[in-house]
Protein backbone atom coordinates (compact mmCIF):
# COMPACT_ATOMS: atom_id res chain seq x y z
CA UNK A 1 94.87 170.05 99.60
CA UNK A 2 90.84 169.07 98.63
CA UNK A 3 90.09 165.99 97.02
CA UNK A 4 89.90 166.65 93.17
CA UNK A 5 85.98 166.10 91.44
CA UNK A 6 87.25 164.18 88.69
CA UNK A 7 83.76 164.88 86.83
CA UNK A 8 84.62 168.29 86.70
CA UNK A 9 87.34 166.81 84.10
CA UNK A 10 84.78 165.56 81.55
CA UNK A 11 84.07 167.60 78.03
CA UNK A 12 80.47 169.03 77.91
CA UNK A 13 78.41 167.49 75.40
CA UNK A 14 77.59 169.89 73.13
CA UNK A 15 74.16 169.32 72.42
CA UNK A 16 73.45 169.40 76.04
CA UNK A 17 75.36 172.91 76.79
CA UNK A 18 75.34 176.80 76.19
CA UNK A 19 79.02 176.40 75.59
CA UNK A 20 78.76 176.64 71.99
CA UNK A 21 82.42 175.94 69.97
CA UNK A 22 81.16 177.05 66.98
CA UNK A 23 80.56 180.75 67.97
CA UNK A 24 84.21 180.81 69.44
CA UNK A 25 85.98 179.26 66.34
CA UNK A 26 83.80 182.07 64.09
CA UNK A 27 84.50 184.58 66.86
CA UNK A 28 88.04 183.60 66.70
CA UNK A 29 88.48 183.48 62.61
CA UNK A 30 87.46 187.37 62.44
CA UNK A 31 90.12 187.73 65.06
CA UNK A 32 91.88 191.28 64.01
CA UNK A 33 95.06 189.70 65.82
CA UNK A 34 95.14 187.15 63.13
CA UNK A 35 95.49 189.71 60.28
CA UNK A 36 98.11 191.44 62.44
CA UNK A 37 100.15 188.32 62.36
CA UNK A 38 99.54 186.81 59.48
CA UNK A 39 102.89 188.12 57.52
CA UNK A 40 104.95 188.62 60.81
CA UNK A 41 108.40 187.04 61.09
CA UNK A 42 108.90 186.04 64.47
CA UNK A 43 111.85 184.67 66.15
CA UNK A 44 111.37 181.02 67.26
CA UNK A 45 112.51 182.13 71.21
CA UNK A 46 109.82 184.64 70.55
CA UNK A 47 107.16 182.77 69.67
CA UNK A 48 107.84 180.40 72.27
CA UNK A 49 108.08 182.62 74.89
CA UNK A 50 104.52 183.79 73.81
CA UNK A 51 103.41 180.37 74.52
CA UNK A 52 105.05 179.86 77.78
CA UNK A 53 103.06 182.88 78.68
CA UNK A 54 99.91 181.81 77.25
CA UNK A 55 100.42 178.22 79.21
CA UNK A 56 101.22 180.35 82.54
CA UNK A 57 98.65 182.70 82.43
CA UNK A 58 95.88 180.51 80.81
CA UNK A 59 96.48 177.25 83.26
CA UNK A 60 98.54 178.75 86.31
CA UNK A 61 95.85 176.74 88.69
CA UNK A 62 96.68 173.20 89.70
CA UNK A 63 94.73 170.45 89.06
CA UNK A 64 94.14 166.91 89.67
CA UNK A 65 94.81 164.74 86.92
CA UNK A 66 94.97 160.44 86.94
CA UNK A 67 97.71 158.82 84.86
CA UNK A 68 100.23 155.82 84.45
CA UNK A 69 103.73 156.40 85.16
CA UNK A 70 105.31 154.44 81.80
CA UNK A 71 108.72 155.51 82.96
CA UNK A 72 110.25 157.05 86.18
CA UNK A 73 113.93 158.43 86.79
CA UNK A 74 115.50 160.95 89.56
CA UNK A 75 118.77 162.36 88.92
CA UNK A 76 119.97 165.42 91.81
CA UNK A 77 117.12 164.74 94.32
CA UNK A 78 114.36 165.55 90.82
CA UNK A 79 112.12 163.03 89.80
CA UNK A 80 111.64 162.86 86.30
CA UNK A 81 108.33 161.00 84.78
CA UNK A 82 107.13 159.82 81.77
CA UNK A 83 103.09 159.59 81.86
CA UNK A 84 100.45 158.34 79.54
CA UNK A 85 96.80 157.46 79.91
CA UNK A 86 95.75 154.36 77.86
CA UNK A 87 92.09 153.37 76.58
CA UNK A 88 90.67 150.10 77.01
CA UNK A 89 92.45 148.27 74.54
CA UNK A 90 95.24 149.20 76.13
CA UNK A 91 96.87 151.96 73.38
CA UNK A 92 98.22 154.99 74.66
CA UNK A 93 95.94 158.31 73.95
CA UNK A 94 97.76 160.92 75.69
CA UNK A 95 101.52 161.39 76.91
CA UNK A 96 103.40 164.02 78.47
CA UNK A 97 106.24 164.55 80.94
CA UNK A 98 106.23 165.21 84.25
CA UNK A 99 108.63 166.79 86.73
CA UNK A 100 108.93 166.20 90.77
CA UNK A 101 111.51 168.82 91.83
CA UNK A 102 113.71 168.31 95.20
CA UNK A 103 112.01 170.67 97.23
CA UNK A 104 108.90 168.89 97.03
CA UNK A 105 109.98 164.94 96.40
CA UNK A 106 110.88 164.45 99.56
CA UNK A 107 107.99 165.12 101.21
CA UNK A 108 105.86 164.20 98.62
CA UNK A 109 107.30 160.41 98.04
CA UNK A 110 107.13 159.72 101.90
CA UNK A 111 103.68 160.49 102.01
CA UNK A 112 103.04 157.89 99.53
CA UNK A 113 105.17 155.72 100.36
CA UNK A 114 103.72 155.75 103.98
CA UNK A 115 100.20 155.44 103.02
CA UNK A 116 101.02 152.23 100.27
CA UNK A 117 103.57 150.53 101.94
CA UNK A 118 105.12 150.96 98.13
CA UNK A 119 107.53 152.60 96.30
CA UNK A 120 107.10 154.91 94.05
CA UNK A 121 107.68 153.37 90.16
CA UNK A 122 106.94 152.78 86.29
CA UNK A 123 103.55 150.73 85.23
CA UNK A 124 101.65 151.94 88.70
CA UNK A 125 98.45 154.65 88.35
CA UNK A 126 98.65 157.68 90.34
CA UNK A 127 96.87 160.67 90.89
CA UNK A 128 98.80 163.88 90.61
CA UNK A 129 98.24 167.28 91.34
CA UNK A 130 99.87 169.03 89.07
CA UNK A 131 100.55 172.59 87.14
CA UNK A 132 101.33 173.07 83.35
CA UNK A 133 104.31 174.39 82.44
CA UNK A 134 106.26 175.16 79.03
CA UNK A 135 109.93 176.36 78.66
CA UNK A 136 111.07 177.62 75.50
CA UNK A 137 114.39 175.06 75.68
CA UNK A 138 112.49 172.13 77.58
CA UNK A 139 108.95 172.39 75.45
CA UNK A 140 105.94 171.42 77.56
CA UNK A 141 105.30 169.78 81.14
CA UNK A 142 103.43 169.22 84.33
CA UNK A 143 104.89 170.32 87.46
CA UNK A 144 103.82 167.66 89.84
CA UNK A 145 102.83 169.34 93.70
CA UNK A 146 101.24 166.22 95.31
CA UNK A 147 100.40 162.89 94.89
CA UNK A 148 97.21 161.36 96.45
CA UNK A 149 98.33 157.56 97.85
CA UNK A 150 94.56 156.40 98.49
CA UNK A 151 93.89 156.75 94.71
CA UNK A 152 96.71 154.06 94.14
CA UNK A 153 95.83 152.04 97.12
CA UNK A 154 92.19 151.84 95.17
CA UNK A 155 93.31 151.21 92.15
CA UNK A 156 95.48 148.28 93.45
CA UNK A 157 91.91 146.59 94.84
CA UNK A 158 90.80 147.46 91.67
CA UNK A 159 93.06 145.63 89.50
CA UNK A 160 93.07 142.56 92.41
CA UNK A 161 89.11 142.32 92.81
CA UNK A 162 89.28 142.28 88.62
CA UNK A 163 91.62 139.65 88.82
CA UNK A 164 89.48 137.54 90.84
CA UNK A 165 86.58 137.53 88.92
CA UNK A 166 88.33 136.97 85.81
CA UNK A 167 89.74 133.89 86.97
CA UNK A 168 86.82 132.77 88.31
CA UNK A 169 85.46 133.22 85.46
CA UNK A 170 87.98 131.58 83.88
CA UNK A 171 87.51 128.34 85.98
CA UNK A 172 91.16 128.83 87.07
CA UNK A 173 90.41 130.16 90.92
CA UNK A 174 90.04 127.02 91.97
CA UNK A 175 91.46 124.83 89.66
CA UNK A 176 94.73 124.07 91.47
CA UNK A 177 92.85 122.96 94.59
CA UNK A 178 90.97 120.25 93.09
CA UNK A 179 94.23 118.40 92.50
CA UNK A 180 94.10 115.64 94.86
CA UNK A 181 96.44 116.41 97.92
CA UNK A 182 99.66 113.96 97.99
CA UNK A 183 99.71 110.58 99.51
CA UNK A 184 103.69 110.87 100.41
CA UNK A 185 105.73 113.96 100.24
CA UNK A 186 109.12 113.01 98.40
CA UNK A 187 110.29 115.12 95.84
CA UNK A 188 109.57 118.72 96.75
CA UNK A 189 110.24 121.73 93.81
CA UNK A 190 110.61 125.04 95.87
CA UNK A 191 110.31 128.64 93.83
CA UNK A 192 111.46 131.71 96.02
CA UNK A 193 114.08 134.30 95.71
CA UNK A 194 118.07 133.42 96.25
CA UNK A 195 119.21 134.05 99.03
CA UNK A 196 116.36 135.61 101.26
CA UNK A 197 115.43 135.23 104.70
CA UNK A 198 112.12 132.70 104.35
CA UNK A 199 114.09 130.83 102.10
CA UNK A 200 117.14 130.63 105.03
CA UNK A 201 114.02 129.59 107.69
CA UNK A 202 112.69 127.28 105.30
CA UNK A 203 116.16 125.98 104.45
CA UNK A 204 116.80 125.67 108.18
CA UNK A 205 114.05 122.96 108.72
CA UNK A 206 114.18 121.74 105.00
CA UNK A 207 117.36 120.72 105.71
CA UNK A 208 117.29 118.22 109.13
CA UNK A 209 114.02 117.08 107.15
CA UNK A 210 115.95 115.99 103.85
CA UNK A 211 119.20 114.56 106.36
CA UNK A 212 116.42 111.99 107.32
CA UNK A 213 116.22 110.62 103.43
CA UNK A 214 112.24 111.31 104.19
CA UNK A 215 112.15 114.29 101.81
CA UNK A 216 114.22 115.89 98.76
CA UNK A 217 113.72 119.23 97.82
CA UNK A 218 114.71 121.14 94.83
CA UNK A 219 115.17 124.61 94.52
CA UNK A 220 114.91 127.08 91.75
CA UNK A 221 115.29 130.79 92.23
CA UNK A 222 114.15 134.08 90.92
CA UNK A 223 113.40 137.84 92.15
CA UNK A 224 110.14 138.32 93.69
CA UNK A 225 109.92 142.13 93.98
CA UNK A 226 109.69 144.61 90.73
CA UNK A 227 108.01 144.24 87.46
CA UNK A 228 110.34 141.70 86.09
CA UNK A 229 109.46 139.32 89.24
CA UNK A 230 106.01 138.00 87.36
CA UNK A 231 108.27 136.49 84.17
CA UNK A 232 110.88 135.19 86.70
CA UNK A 233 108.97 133.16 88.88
CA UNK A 234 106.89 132.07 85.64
CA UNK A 235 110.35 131.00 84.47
CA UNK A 236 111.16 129.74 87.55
CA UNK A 237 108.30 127.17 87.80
CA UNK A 238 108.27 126.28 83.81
CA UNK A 239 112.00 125.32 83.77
CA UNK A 240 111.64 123.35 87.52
CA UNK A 241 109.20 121.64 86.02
CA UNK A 242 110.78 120.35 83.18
CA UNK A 243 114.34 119.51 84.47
CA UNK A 244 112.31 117.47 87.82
CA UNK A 245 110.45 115.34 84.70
CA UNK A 246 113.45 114.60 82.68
CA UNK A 247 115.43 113.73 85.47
CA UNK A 248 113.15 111.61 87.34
CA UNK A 249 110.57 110.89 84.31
CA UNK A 250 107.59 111.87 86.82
CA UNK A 251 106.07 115.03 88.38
CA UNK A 252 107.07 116.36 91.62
CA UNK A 253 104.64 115.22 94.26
CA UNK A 254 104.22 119.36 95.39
CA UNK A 255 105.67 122.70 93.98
CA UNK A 256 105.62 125.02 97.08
CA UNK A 257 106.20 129.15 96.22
CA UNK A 258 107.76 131.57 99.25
CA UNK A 259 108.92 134.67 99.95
CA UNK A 260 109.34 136.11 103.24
CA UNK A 261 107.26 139.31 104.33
CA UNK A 262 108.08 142.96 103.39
CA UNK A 263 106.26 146.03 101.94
CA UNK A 264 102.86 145.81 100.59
CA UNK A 265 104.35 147.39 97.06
CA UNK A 266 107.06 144.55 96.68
CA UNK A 267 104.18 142.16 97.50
CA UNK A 268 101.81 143.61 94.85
CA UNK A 269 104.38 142.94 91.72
CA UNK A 270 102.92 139.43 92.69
CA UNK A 271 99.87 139.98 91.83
CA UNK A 272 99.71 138.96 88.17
CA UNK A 273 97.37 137.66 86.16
CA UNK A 274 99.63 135.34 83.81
CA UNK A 275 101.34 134.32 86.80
CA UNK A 276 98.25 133.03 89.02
CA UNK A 277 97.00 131.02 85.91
CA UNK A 278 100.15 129.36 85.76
CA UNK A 279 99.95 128.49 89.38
CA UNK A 280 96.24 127.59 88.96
CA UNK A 281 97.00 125.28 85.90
CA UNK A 282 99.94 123.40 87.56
CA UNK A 283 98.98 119.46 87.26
CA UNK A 284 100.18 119.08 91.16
CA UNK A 285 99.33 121.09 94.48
CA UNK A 286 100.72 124.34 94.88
CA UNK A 287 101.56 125.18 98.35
CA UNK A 288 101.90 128.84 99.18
CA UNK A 289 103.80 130.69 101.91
CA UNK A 290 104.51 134.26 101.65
CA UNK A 291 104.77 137.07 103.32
CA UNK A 292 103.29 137.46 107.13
CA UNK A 293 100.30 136.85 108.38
CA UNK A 294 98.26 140.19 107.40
CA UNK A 295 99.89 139.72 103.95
CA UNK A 296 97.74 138.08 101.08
CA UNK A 297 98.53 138.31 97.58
CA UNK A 298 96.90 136.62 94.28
CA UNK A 299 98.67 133.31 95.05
CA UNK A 300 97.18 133.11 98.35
CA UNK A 301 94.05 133.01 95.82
CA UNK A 302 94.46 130.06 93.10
CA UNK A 303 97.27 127.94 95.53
CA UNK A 304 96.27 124.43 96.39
CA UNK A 305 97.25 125.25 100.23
CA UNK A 306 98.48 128.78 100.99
CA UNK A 307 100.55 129.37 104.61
CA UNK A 308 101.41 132.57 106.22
CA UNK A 309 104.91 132.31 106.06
CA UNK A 310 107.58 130.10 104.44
CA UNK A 311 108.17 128.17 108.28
CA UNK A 312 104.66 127.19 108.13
CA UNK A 313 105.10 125.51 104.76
CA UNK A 314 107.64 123.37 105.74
CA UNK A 315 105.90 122.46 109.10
CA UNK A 316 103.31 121.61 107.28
CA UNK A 317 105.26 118.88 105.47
CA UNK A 318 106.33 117.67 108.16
CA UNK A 319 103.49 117.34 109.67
CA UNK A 320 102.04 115.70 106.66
CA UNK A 321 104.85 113.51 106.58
CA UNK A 322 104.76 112.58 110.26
CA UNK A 323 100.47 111.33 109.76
CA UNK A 324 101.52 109.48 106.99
CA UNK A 325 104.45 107.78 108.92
CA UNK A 326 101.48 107.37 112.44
CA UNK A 327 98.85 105.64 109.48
CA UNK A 328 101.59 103.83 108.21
CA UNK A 329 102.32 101.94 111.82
CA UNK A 330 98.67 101.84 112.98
CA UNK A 331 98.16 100.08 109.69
CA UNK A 332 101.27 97.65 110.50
CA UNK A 333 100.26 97.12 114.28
CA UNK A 334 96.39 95.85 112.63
CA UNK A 335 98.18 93.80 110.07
CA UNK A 336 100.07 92.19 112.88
CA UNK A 337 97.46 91.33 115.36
CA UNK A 338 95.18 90.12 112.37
CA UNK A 339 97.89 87.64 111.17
CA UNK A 340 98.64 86.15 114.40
CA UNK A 341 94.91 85.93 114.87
CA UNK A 342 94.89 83.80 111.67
CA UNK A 343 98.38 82.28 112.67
CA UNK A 344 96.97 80.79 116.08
CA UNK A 345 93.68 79.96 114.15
CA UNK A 346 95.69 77.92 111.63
CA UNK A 347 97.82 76.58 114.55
CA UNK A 348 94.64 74.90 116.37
CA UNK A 349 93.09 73.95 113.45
CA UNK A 350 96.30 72.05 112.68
CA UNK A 351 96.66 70.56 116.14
CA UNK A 352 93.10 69.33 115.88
CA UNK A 353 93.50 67.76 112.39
CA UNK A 354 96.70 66.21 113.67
CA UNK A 355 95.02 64.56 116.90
CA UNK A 356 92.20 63.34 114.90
CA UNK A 357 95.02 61.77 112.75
CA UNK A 358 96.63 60.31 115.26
CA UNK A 359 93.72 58.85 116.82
CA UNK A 360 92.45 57.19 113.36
CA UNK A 361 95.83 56.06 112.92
CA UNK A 362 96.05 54.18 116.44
CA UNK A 363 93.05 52.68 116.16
CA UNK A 364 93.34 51.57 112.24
CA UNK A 365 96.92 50.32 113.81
CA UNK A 366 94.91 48.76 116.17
CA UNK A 367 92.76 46.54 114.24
CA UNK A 368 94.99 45.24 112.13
CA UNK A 369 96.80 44.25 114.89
CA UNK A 370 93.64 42.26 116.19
CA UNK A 371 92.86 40.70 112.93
CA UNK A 372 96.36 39.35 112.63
CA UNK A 373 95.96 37.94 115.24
CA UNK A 374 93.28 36.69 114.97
CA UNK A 375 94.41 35.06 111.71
CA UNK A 376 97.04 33.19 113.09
CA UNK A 377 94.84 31.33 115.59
CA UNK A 378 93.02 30.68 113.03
CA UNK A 379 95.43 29.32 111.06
CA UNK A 380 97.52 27.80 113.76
CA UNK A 381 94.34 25.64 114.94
CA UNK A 382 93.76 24.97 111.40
CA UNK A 383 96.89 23.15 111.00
CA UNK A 384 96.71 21.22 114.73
CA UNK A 385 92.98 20.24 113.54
CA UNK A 386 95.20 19.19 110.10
CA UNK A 387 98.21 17.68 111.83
CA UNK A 388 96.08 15.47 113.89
CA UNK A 389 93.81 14.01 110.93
CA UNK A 390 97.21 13.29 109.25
CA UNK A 391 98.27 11.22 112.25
CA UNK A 392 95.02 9.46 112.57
CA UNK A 393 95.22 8.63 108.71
CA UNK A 394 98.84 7.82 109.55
CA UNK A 395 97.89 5.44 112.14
CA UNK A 396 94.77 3.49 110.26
CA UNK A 397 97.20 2.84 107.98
CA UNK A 398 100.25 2.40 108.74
CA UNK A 399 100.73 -1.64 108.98
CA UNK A 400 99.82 -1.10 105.11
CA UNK A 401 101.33 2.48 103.78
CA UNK A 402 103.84 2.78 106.78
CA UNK A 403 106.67 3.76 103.87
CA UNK A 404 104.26 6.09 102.16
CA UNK A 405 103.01 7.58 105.97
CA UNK A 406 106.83 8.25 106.72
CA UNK A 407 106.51 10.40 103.05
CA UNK A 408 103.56 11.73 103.68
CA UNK A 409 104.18 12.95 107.27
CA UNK A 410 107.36 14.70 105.75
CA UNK A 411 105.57 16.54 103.39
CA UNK A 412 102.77 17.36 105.43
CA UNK A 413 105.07 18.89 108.04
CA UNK A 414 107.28 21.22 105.68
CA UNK A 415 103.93 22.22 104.07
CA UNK A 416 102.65 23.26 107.42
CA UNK A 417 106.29 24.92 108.31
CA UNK A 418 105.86 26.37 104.92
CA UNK A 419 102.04 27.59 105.19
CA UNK A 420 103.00 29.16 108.64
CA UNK A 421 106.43 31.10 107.80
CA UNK A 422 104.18 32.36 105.00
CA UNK A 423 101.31 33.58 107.08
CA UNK A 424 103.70 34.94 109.53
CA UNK A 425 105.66 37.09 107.15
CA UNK A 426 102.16 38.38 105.76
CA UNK A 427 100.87 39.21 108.97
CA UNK A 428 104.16 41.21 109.86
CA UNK A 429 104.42 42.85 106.26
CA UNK A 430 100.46 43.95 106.70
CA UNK A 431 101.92 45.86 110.58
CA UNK A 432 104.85 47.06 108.59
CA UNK A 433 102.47 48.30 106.16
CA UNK A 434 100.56 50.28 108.77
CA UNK A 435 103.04 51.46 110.29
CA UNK A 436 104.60 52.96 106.90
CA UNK A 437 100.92 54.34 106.58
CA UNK A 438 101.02 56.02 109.72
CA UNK A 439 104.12 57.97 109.25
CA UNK A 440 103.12 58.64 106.06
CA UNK A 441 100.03 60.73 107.44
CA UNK A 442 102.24 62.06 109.88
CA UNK A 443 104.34 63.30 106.81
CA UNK A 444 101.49 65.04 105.25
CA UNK A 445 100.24 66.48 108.69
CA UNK A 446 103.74 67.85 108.89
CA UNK A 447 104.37 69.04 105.01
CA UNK A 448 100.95 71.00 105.16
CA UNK A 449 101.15 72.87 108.12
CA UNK A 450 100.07 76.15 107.34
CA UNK A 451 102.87 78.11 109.04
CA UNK A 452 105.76 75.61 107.17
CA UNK A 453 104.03 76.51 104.00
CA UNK A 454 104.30 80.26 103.98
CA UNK A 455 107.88 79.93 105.36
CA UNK A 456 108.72 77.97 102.04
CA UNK A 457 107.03 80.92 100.01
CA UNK A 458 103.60 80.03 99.44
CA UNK A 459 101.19 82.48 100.16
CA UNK A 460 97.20 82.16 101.17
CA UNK A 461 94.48 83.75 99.04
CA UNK A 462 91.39 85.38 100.30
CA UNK A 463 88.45 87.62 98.25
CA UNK A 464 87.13 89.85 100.62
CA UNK A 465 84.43 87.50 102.32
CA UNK A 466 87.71 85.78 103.33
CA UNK A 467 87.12 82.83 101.13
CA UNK A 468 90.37 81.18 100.52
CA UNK A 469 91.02 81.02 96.53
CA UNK A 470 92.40 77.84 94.55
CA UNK A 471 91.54 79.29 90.86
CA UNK A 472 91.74 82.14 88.75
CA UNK A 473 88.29 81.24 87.20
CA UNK A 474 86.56 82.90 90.25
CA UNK A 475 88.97 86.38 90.18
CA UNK A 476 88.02 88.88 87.77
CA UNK A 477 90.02 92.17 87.17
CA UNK A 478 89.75 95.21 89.39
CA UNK A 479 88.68 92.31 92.51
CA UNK A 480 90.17 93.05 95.63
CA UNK A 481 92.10 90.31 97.27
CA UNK A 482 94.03 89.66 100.42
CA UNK A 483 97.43 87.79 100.57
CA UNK A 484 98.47 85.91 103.51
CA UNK A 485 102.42 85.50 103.93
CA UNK A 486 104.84 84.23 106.35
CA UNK A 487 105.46 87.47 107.60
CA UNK A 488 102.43 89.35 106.79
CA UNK A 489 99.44 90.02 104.43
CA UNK A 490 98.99 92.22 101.50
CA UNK A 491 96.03 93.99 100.15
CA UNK A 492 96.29 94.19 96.46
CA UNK A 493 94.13 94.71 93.18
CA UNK A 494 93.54 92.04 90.17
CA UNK A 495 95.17 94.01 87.30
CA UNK A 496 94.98 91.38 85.24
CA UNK A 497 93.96 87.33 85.26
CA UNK A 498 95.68 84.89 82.79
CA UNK A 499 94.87 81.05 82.29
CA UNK A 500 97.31 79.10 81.41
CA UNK A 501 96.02 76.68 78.02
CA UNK A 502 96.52 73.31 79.84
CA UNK A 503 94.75 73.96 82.46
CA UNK A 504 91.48 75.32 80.16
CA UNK A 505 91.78 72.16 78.15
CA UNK A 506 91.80 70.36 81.17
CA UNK A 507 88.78 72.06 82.33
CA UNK A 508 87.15 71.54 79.20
């Protein structure tokens, strides 16, 4: 059958035409019929038989004519339609009925169907070749003979390529991917239809990946084929939304939407408007996986990352997961061989402070060794030189002070027994002095070791140029620092610095 010249639909413009209406309504108000008529009774069968007539004999060719199916039944093979044409607001203009009798559905909806990929059904624009018909019990309607599938097929683009451009327009096409991608993957929310295969391969992996306590997921379900499937999954998404936040007072860290592949008419009832600008407006990445490979629907469009198929989203969480986990240890393994860099660097240091400790102590141990010594030569000469002028004195004198010599003598010798016990106890409280000294640094050696400190809990404090920090006067918010524990170092960020009031007014 030839492809219909839809221009050959249009009105003429009657300023532009020979056809002139005016001459036919005159021609037709002097009609002799009409006086004929004018006070004849007529049965109502009658009359309506005159019009199924007229309507056969005046429009017995076919034609092509574009329309909406509002409504679409079949009862004994017959397919019974409801069709309108709508203006650009929107408001129906024109409606009729339309009938697709067995002889011809068959053939008729198989052709469609195997040119769309579709079914046949309500809300879709066709292009139908059709007849006019009018039975006096049934009133008036098309007889439909064919039904041109490229015409839909076009539309379809149509309405998608309109689609685009109004959310681009819109700012929404790419919205969604400007979210910034997630750093972990731990609380998944996954729209897709109950009970359907990509949800089963999904589930498959989904499942060994959540037995691993790496990654929850949390399903909500709803058709995906037919027109209700828009409101569904728009359902589906606003409710997982809201029971994830008041459950776990946070967002989900990704929302991922599949569906398995089928026909390219259950894949178009995707293709909604209200339903991409949902998508696109979610605060959180959207990942997409439906359909197969050659499928691609609006989603695909305004997702933050869209997959062929629902097994490809879930490998791609795990593969997301398993470069955060490979970071994750690379970042350890540095961490590591940068503390016990620091660790033996602390180590030596501590060894050579400790030696040079040791050494000051010997000698210092040393010299007052020698100048005890010393001292008690001194004094131990001192009190021979002393003894021996007391026995010369003794001796001048002794036919004349022998009693008082005797006295004298005695005295002089306890004072020297005295004066030495005394410098001998002061000479070995000044070695047991050093010697308490001595340990004493050997204490502080040991209490200060770096590696004893950080065991006890203390941690080391670096800015970035590695400066170690012993106030918060030099640490201002939003500085980064490093922390140095026994087991490891943090990188963190000042969120705030307080100073406590004694030590300001001790400053001050």
């Amino acid at each position: 059958m030839p492809k219909p010249d839809l221009s050959r639909l249009d009105i003429p413009d009657a300023d532009n035409s020979d056809f002139d209406t005016q001459d036919i309504k005159s021609e037709m108000l002097i009609d002799p019929i009409d006086d004929e008529l004018e006070n004849t009774v007529l049965r109502l069968s009658d009359y309506l038989a005159a019009v199924e007539l007229v309507v056969k004999e005046t429009f017995r060719h076919s034609v092509w004519v574009k329309a909406e199916i509002r409504n679409l039944s079949s009862k004994g093979g017959h397919y019974y339609f409801e069709l309108a044409e709508k203006d650009d607001e929107g408001k129906v203009i024109a409606s009729c009925r339309g009938n697709l009798w067995r002889f011809k559905a068959a053939r008729v909806l198989t052709k469609f169907e195997r040119a769309t990929g579709m079914k046949l059904d309500r809300d879709v624009t066709v292009l139908l070749n059709v007849s006019a018909t009018f039975h006096p019990l049934y009133g008036f309607s098309l007889a439909i003979n064919d039904i041109d599938p490229s015409y839909t097929l076009g539309d379809l683009a149509r309405q998608y390529a309109a689609m685009l451009e109004q959310l681009s327009a819109e700012g929404l096409l790419n919205l969604n991917k400007q979210v910034p991608p997630p750093f972990d993957i731990e609380h998944v929310l996954v729209i897709a239809p109950e009970k359907a295969a990509g949800l089963g391969d999904f589930q498959a992996d989904a499942n060994r990946l959540e037995g691993t306590g790496a990654c929850h997921f949390h399903y909500h379900h709803a058709t995906f084929q037919g027109n209700h499937a828009p409101k569904e999954i728009r359902h589906a998404i606003t409710k997982g939304m809201l029971v994830f936040k008041k459950q776990y007072e946070r967002l989900p860290d990704v929302m991922v939407i599949i569906r398995g592949g089928g026909a390219v008419g259950d894949l178009a009832y995707l293709n909604d408007y209200e339903l991409a600008a949902l998508v696109a407006e979610q605060p959180i990445p959207v990942w997409v996986g439906i359909g197969h490979e050659r499928d691609n629907v609006i989603l695909d469009e305004v997702a933050h990352t869209s997959f062929d198929t629902p097994s490809k989203v879930i490998a791609g969480i795990t593969n997301h997961l398993a470069s955060l986990m490979q970071r994750t240890q690379d970042y350890a393994d540095a961490i590591q061989h940068i503390s016990q860099q620091q660790l033996n660097q602390a180590v030596m240091a501590t060894e050579r402070q400790f030696n040079t400790i040791q050494n000051s102590s010997s000698y210092n141990l040393q010299r007052w060794q020698h100048l005890s010594d010393s001292h008690f030569n001194s004094i131990k000469q001192h009190a021979k030189f002393e003894l021996r002028e007391a026995s010369m004195t003794a001796k001048t004198n002794m036919q004349r002070i022998q009693q008082l010599s005797y006295s004298h003598l005695s005295r002089a010798n306890a004072s020297m027994d005295s004066l030495y016990q005394a410098l001998k106890n002061s000479s070995y409280k000044r070695l047991d002095d050093a010697e308490r000294q001595v340990r004493y640094y050997q204490q502080v050696v040991l209490i200060q070791n770096p590696a004893r400190l950080l065991d006890q809990g203390y941690a080391f404090v670096q800015n970035l140029d590695n400066k170690y920090l012993s106030s918060v006067a030099t640490v201002e918010k939003g500085d980064f620092l490093k922390i140095a524990m026994s087991d490891g170092e943090l990188k963190a960020v000042v969120y705030e610095v307080t100073t406590l009031p004694n030590v300001e007014s001790d400053q001050s």
